[in-house]
N, C-alpha and C. Protein backbone atom coordinates (compact mmCIF):
# COMPACT_ATOMS: atom_id res chain seq x y z
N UNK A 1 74.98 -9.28 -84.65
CA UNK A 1 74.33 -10.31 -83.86
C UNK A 1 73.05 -10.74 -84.55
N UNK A 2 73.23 -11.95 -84.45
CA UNK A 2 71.34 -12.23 -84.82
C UNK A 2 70.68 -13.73 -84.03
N UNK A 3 69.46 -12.94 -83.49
CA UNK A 3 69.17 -13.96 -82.94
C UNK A 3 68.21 -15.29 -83.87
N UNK A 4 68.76 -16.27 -82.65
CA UNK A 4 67.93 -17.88 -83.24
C UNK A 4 66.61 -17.86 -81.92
N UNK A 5 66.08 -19.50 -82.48
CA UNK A 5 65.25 -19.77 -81.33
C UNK A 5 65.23 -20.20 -80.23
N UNK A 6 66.85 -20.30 -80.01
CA UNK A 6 67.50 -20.70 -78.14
C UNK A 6 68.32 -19.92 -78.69
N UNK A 7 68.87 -19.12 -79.05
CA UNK A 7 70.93 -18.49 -79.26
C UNK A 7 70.99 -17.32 -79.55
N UNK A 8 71.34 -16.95 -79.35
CA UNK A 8 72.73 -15.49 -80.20
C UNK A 8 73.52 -15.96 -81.18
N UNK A 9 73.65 -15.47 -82.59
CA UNK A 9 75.47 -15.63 -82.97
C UNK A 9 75.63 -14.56 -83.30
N UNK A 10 77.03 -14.51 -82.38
CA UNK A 10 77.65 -12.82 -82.64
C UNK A 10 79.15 -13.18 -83.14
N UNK A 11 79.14 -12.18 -84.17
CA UNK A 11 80.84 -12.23 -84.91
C UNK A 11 81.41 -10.71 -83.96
N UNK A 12 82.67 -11.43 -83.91
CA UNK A 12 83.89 -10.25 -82.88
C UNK A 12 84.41 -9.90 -84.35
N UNK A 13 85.19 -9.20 -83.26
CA UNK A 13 86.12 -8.34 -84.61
C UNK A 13 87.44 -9.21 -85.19
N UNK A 14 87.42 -10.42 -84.76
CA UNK A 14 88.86 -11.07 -85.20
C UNK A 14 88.71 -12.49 -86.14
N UNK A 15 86.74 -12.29 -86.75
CA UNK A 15 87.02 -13.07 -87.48
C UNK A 15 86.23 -14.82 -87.16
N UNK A 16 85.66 -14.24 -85.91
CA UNK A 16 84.85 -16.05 -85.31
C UNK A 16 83.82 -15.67 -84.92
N UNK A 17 82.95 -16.77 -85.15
CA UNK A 17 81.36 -16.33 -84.80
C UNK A 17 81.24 -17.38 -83.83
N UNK A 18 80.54 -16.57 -82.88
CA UNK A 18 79.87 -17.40 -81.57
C UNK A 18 78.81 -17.82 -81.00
N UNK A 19 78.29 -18.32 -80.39
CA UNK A 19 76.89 -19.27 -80.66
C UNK A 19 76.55 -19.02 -78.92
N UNK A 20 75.77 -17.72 -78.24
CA UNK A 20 75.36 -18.02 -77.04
C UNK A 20 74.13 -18.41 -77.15
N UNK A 21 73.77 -19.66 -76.18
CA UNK A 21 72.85 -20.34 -75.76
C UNK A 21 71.92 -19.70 -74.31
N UNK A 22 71.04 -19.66 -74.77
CA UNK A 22 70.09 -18.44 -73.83
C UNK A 22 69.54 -19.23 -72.21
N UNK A 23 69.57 -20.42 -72.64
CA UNK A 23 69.25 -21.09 -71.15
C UNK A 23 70.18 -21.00 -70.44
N UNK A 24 71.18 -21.67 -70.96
CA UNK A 24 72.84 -21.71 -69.74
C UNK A 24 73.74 -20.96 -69.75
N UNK A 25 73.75 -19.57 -71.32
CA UNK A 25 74.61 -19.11 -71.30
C UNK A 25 75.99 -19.00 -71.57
N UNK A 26 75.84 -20.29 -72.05
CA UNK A 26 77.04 -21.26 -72.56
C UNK A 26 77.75 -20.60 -74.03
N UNK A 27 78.64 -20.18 -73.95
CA UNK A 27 79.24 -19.80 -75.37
C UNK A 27 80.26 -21.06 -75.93
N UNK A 28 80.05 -21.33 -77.73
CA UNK A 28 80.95 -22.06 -78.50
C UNK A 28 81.20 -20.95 -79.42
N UNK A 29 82.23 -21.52 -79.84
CA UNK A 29 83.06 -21.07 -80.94
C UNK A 29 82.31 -22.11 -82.03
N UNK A 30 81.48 -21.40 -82.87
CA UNK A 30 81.20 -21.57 -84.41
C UNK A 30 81.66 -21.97 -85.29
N UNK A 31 82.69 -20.63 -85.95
CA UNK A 31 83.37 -20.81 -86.87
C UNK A 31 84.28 -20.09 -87.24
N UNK A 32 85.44 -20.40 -87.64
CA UNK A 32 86.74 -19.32 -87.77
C UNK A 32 87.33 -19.34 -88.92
N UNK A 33 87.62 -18.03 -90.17
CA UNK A 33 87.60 -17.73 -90.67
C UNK A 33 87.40 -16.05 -91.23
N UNK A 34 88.14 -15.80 -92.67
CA UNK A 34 88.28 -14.76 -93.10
C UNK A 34 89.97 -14.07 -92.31
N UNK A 35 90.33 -13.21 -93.22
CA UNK A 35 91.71 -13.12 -92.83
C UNK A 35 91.96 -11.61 -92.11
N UNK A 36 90.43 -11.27 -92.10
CA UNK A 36 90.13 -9.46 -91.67
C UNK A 36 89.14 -9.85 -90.79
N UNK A 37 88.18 -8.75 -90.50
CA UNK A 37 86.93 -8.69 -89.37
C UNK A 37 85.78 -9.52 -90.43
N UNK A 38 84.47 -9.90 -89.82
CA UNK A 38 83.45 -10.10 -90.44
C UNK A 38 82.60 -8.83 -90.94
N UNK A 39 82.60 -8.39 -91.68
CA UNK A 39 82.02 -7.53 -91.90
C UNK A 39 79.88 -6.93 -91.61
N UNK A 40 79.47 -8.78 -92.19
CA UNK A 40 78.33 -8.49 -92.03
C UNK A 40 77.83 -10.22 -92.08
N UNK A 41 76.64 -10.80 -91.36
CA UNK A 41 76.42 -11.96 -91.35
C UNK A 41 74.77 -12.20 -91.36
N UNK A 42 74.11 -13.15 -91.99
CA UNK A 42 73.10 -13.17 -92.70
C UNK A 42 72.63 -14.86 -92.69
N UNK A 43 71.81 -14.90 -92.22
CA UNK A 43 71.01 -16.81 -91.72
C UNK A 43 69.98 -16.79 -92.50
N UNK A 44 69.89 -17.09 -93.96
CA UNK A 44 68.63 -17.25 -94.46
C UNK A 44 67.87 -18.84 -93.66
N UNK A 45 66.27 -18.22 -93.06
CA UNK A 45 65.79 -18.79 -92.76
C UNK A 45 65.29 -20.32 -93.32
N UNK A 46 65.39 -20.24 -94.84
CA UNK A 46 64.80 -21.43 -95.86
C UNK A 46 65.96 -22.69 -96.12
N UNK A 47 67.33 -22.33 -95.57
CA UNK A 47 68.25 -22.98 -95.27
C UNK A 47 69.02 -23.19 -94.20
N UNK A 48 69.84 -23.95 -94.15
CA UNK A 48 70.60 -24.74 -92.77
C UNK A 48 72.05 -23.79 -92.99
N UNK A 49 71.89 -22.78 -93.44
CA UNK A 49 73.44 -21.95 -93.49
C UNK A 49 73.59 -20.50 -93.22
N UNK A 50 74.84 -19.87 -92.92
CA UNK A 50 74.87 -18.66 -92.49
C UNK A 50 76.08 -18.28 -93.97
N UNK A 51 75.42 -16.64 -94.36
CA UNK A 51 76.20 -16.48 -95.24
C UNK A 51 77.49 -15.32 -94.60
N UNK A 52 78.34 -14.81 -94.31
CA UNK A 52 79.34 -13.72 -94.16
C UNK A 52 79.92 -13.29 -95.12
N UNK A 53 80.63 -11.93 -95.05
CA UNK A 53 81.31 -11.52 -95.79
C UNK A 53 82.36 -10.61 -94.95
N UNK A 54 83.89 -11.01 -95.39
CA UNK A 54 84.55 -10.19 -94.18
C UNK A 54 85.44 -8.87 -94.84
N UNK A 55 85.78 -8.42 -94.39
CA UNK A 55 86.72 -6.99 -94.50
C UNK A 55 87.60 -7.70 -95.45
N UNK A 56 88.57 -7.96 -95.66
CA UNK A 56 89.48 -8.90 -97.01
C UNK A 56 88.96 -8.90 -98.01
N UNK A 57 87.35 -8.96 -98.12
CA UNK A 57 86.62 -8.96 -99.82
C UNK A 57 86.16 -10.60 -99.71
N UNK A 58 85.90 -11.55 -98.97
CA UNK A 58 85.91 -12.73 -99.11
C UNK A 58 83.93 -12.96 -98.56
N UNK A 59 83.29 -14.02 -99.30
CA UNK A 59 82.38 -14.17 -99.07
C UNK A 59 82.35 -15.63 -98.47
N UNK A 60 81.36 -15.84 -97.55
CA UNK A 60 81.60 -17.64 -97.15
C UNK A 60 80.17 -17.93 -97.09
N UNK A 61 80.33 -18.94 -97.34
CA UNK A 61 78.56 -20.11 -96.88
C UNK A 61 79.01 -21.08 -96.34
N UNK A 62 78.39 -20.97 -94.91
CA UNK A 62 78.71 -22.04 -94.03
C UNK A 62 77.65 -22.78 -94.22
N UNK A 63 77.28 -24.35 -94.33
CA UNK A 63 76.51 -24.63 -94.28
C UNK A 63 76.41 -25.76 -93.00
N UNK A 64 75.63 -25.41 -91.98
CA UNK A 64 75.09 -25.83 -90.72
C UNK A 64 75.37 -27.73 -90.60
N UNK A 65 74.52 -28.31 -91.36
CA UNK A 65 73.92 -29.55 -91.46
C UNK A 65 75.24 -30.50 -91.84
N UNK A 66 75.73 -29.92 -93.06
CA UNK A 66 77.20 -30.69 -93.50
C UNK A 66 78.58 -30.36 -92.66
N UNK A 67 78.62 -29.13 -91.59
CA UNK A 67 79.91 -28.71 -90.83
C UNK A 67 81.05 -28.54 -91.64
N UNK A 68 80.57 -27.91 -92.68
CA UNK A 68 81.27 -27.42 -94.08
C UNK A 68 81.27 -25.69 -94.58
């Protein structure tokens, strides 16, 4: 889990990261991907992206701004 400045994003074990919103509580679905669990997930602050890496050996950069 790591928190933002309104949110949560927490990765489950099947691979999707989720985005709770702290006012309403409201959960989205993020992003889905990797063909195993997420292993570990990482928001460098100096950019608009979250990096993961899941159980399979696969690394991703999501980047926020482009929905890429």
């Amino acid at each position: 889990m790591v928190k933002g400045p309104d949110h949560w994003l927490i990765g489950d074990g099947h691979g999707k990261v989720w985005k709770v919103h702290f006012d309403t509580m409201r959960v989205e679905q993020v992003m889905s991907f990797h063909s195993k669990r997420v292993q570990d997930l990482a928001i460098p602050q100096s950019i608009n992206s979250s990096i993961t890496i899941g159980e399979d050996g696969s690394v991703r950069l999501w980047d926020f701004v482009k929905d890429k």
